[in-house]
Protein backbone atom coordinates (compact mmCIF):
# COMPACT_ATOMS: atom_id res chain seq x y z
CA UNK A 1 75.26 -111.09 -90.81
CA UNK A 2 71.94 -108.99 -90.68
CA UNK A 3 71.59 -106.58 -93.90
CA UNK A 4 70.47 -104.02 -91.45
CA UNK A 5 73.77 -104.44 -89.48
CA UNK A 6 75.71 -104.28 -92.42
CA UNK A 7 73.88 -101.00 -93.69
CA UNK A 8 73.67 -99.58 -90.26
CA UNK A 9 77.81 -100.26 -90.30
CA UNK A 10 78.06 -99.05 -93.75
CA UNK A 11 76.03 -95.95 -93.19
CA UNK A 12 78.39 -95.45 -89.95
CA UNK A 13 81.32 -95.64 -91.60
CA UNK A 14 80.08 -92.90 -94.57
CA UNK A 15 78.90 -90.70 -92.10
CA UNK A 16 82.06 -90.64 -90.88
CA UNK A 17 83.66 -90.72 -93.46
CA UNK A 18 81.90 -87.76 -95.02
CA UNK A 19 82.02 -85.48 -91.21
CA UNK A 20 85.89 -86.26 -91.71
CA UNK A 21 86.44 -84.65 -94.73
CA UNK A 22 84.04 -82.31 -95.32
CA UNK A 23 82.69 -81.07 -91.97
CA UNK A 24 85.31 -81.07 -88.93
CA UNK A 25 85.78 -77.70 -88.55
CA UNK A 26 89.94 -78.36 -88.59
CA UNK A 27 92.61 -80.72 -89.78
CA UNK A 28 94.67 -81.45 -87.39
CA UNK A 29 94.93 -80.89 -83.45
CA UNK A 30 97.95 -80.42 -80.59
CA UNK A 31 97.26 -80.62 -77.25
CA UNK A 32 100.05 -79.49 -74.36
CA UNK A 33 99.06 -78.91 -70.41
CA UNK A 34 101.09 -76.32 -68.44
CA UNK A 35 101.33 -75.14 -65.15
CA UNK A 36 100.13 -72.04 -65.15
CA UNK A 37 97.29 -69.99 -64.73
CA UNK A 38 95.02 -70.00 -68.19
CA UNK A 39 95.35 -66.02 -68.33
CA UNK A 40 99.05 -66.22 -68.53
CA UNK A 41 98.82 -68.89 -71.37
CA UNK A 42 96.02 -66.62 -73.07
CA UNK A 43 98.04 -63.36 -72.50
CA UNK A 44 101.39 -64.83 -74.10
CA UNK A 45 99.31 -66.38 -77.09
CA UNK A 46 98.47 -62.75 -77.62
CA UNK A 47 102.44 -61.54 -77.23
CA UNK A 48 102.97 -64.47 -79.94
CA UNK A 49 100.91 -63.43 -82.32
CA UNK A 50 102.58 -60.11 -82.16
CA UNK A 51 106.00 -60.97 -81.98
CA UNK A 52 105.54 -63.13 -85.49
CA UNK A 53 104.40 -60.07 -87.32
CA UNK A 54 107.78 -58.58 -86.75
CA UNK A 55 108.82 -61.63 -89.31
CA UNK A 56 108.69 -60.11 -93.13
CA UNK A 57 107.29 -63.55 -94.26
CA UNK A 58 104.57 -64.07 -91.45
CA UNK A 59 101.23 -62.06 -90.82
CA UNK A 60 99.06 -63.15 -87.80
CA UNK A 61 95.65 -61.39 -87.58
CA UNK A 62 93.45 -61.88 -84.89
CA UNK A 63 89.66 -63.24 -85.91
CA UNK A 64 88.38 -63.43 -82.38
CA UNK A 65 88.83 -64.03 -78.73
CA UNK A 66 86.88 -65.45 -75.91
CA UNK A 67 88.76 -63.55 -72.72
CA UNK A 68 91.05 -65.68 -71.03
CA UNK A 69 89.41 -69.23 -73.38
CA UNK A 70 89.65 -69.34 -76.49
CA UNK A 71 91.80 -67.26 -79.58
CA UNK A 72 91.26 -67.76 -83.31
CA UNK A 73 94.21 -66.70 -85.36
CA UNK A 74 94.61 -66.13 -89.24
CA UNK A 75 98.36 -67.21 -89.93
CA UNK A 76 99.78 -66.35 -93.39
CA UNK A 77 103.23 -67.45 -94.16
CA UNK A 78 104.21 -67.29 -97.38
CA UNK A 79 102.21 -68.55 -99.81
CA UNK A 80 100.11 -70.87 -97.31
CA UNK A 81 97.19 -68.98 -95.18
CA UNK A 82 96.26 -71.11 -92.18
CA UNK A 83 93.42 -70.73 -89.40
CA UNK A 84 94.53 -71.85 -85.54
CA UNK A 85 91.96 -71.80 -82.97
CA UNK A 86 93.67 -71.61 -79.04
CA UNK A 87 91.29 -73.14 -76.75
CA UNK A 88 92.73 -72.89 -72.95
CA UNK A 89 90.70 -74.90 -70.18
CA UNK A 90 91.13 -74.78 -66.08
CA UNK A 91 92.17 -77.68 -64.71
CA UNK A 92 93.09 -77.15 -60.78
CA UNK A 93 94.83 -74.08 -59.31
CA UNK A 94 98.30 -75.36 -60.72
CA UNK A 95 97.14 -76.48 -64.08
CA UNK A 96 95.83 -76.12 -67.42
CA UNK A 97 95.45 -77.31 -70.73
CA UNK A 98 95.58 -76.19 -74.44
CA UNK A 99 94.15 -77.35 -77.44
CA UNK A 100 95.44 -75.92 -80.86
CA UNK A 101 93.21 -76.55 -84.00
CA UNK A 102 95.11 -76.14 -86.60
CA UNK A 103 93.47 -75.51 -90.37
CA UNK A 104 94.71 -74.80 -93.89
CA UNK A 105 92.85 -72.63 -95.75
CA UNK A 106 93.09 -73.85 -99.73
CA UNK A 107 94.31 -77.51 -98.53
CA UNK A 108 92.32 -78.80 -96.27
CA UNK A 109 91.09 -81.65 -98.36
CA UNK A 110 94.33 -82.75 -99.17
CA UNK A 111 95.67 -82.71 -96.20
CA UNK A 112 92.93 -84.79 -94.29
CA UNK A 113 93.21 -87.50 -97.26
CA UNK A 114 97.09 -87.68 -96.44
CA UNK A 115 96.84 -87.73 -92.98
CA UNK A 116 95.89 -90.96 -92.07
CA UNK A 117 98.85 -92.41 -94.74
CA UNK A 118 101.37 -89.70 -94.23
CA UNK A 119 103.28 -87.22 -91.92
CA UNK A 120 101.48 -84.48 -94.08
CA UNK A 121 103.21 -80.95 -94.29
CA UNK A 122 100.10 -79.88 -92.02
CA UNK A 123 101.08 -81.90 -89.17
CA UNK A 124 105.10 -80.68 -89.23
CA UNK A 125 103.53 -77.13 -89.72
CA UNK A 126 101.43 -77.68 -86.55
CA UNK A 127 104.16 -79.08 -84.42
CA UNK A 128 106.69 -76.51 -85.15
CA UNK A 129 104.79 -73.93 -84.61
CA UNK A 130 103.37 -75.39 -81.51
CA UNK A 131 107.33 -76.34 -80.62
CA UNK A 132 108.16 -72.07 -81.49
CA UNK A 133 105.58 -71.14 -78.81
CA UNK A 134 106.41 -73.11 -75.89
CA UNK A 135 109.60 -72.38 -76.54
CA UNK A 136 109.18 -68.22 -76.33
CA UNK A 137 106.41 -69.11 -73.54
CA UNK A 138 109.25 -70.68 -71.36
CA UNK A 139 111.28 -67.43 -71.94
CA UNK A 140 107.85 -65.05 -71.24
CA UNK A 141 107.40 -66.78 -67.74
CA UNK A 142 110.41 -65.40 -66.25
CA UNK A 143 109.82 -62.69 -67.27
CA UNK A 144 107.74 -61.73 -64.04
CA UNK A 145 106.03 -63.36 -61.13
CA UNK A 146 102.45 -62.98 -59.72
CA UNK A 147 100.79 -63.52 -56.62
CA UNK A 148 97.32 -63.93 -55.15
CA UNK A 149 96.78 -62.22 -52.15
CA UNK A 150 93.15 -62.68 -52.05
CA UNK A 151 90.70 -59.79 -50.77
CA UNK A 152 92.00 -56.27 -49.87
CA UNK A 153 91.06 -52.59 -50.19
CA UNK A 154 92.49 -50.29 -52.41
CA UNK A 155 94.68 -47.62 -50.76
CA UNK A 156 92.78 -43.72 -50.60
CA UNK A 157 94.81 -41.21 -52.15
CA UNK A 158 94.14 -37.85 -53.26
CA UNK A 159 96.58 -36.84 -56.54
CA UNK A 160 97.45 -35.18 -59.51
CA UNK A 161 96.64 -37.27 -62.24
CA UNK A 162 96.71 -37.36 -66.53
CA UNK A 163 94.66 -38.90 -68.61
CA UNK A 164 95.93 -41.34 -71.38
CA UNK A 165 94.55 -43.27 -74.03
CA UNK A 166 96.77 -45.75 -75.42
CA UNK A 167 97.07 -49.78 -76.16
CA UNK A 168 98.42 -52.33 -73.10
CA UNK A 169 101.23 -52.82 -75.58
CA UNK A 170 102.08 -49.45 -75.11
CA UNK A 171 101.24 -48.55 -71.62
CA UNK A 172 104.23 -48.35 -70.01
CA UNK A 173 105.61 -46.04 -72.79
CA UNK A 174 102.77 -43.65 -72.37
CA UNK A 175 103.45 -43.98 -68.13
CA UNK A 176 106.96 -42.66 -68.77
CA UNK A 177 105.57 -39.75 -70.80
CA UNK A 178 102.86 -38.86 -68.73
CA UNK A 179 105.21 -39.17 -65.99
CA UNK A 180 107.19 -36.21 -67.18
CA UNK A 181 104.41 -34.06 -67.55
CA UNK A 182 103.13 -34.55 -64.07
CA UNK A 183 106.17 -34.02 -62.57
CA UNK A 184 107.03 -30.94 -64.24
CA UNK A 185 103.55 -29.43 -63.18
CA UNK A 186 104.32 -30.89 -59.63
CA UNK A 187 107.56 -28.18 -59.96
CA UNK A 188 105.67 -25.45 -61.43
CA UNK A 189 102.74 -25.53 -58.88
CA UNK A 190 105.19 -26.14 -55.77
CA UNK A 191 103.38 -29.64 -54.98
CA UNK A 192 105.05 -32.25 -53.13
CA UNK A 193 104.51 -35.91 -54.37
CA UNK A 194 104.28 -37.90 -51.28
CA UNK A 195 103.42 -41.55 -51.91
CA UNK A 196 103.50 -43.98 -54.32
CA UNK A 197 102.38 -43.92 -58.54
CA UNK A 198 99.01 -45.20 -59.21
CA UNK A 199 97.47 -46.31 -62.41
CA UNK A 200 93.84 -46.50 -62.68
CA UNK A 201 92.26 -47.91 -65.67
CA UNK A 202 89.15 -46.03 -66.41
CA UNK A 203 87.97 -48.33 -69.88
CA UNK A 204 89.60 -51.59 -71.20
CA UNK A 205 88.12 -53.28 -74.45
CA UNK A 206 89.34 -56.73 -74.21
CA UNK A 207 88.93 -57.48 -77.92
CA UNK A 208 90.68 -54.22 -79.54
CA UNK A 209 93.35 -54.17 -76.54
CA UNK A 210 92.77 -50.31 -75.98
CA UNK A 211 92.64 -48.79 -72.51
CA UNK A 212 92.00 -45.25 -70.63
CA UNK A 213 93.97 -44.92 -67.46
CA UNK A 214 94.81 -41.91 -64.72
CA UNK A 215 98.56 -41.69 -64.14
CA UNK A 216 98.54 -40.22 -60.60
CA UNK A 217 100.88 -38.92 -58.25
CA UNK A 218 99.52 -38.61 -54.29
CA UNK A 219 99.89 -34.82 -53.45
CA UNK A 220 98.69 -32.46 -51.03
CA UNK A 221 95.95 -30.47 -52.23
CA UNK A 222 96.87 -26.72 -52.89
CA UNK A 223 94.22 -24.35 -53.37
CA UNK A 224 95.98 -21.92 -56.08
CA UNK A 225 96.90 -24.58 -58.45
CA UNK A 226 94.65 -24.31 -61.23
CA UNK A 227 93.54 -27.54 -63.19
CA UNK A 228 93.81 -27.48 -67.13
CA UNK A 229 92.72 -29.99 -69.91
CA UNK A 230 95.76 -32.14 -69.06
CA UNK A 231 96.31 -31.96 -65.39
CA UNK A 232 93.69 -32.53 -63.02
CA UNK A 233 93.22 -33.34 -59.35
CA UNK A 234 91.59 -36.67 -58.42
CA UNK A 235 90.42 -38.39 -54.73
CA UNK A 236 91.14 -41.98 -55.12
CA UNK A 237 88.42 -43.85 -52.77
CA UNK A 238 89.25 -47.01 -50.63
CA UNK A 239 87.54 -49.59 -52.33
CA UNK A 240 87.19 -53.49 -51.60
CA UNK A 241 89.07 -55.33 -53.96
CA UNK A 242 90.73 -58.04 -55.44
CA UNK A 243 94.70 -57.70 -54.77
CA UNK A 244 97.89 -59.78 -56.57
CA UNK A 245 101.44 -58.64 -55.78
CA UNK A 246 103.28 -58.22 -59.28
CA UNK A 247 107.19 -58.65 -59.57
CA UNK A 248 109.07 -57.94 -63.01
CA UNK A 249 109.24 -54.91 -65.33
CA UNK A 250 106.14 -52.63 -64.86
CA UNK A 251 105.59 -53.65 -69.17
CA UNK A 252 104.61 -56.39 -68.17
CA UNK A 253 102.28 -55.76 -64.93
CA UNK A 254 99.28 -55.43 -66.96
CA UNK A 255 99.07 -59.16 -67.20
CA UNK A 256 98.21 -59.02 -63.46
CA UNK A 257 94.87 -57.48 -64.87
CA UNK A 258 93.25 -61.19 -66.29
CA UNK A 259 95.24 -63.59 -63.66
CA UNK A 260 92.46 -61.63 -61.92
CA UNK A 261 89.68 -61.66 -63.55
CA UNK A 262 90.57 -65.67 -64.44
CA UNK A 263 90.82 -66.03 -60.20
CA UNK A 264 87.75 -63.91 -59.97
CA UNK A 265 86.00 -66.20 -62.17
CA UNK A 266 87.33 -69.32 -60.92
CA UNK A 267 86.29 -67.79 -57.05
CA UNK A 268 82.82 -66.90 -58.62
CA UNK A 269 84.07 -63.48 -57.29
CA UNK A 270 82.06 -60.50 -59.21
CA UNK A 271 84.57 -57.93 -59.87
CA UNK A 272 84.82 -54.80 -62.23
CA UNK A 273 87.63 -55.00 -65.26
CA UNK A 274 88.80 -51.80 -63.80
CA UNK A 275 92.20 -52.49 -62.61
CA UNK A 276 94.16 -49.73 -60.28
CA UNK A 277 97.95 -50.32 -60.05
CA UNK A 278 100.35 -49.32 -57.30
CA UNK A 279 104.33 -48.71 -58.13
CA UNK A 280 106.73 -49.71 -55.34
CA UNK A 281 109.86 -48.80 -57.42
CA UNK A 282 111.49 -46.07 -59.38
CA UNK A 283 112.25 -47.88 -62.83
CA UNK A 284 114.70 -44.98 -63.50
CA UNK A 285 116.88 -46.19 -60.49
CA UNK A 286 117.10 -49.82 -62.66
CA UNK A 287 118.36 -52.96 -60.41
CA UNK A 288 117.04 -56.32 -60.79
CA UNK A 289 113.29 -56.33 -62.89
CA UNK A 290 112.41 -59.20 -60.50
CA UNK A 291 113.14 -57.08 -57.36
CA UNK A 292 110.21 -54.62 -59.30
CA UNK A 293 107.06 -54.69 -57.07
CA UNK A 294 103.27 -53.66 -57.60
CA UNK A 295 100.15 -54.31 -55.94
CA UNK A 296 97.59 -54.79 -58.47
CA UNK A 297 93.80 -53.95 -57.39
CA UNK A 298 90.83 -55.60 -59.26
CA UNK A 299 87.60 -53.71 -57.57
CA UNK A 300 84.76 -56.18 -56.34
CA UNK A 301 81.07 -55.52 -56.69
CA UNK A 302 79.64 -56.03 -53.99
């Protein structure tokens, strides 16, 4: 054989050799598909992460996000500290696909040398915890349904509304107190509320998960009521929008917000990540979550 074939081989096979153990950014990978929409599969990554922190021996820490892509996790359990990197692709309107990079932070040598011998503890780490997911991601879809309903207006209104800062996580908690302050001002002022709740998200930073919203109640406008730093009076405008009817426990309907923005994208639909959120039922009156209904509005720029 040629010496330059055999070097050119040999230098191959080093180069290799050297990228797989030193310079692949990760040591092992699982790849799953689902049918779903890659917001939903980004959203419940994010629930995930949460829900393991409420495990004394696990701490998951968020490094960074792409919206509705990519997630980069720091894992410790134990004494073991690993690094998983979530990256979620569109496939077709029914389908897409994740790939989990998985990483151990003070092993990684050792576990790509054992890898190609052995079912190294990396790979049964990866797999379970892979496994634990799908398995609380079958439970999270139904857990609510969404719909597309494609282009729409949001409905005018003019209300009584509160401002709230709070998290998504907590939104709903901070609806049911703002709730009671509205309608006890509703009472004291002799208003009428005559339509149906609306949310309006006034700021949302993706990457810290915190949010501004208007909890508002439709209401005819009375001249002697006086406005204050909590209460306030607020003409909702008829907007074109984005719409998606939302079924389940109003918890949950802020994951209405990126199934947007993800059709949106996929559309090539500008829009504005303000969402505005319309309540169809009185959660206090209970009956089946499912039965729950919202129209969620995503406002388009036009």
């Amino acid at each position: 054989m040629n010496k330059s074939i055999i070097f050119g081989i040999f230098s191959f096979l080093a180069l290799s050799l050297i990228w797989y153990l030193f310079i692949k950014n990760h040591d092992y990978k699982v790849t799953f598909r689902e049918v779903t929409s890659p917001s939903i599969i980004y959203d419940a990554i994010n629930d995930w992460g949460e829900k393991q922190n409420e495990n004394s021996d696990i701490q998951v820490v968020t490094k960074s996000v792409m919206p509705l892509s990519e997630i980069t996790q720091y894992i410790k359990k134990n004494d073991s500290s690993y690094i998983l990197t979530w990256k979620i692709k569109y496939l077709n309107d029914s389908l897409s696909s994740v790939k989990v990079y998985i990483s151990e932070k003070n092993n990684s040598l050792k576990n790509r040398l054992l890898i190609p011998f052995i079912d190294a503890p990396i790979e049964k780490y990866a797999i379970n915890t892979v496994t634990n997911f799908m398995i609380d991601f079958k439970k999270y879809l139904k857990k609510f349904k969404i719909k597309i309903n494609g282009k729409d207006s949001i409905p005018s209104a003019f209300c009584i509304c509160k401002s709230v800062n709070t998290t998504k996580k907590n939104k709903a908690a901070k609806m049911v107190l703002a709730n009671l302050d509205i309608m006890a001002f509703l009472r004291k002022n002799n208003l009428i509320f005559n339509g149906k709740p609306y949310l309006q998200v006034t700021s949302w930073d993706e990457e810290s998960k915190k949010i501004t919203f208007n909890f508002c109640f439709p209401t005819t406008k009375n001249d002697t009521f006086v406005e204050n730093d909590s209460i306030f009076y607020k003409e909702i405008k008829s907007v074109p929008a984005l719409k998606a009817t939302y079924n389940g426990n109003y918890r949950y309907s802020d994951r209405s917000w990126n199934y947007l923005l993800n059709y949106a994208k996929i559309k090539k639909i500008k829009v504005e990540s303000l969402p505005t959120e319309l309540f169809f039922n009185d959660p206090q009156q209970g009956g089946q979550e499912l039965d729950w209904k919202a129209e969620i509005f995503m406002p388009i720029i036009e």
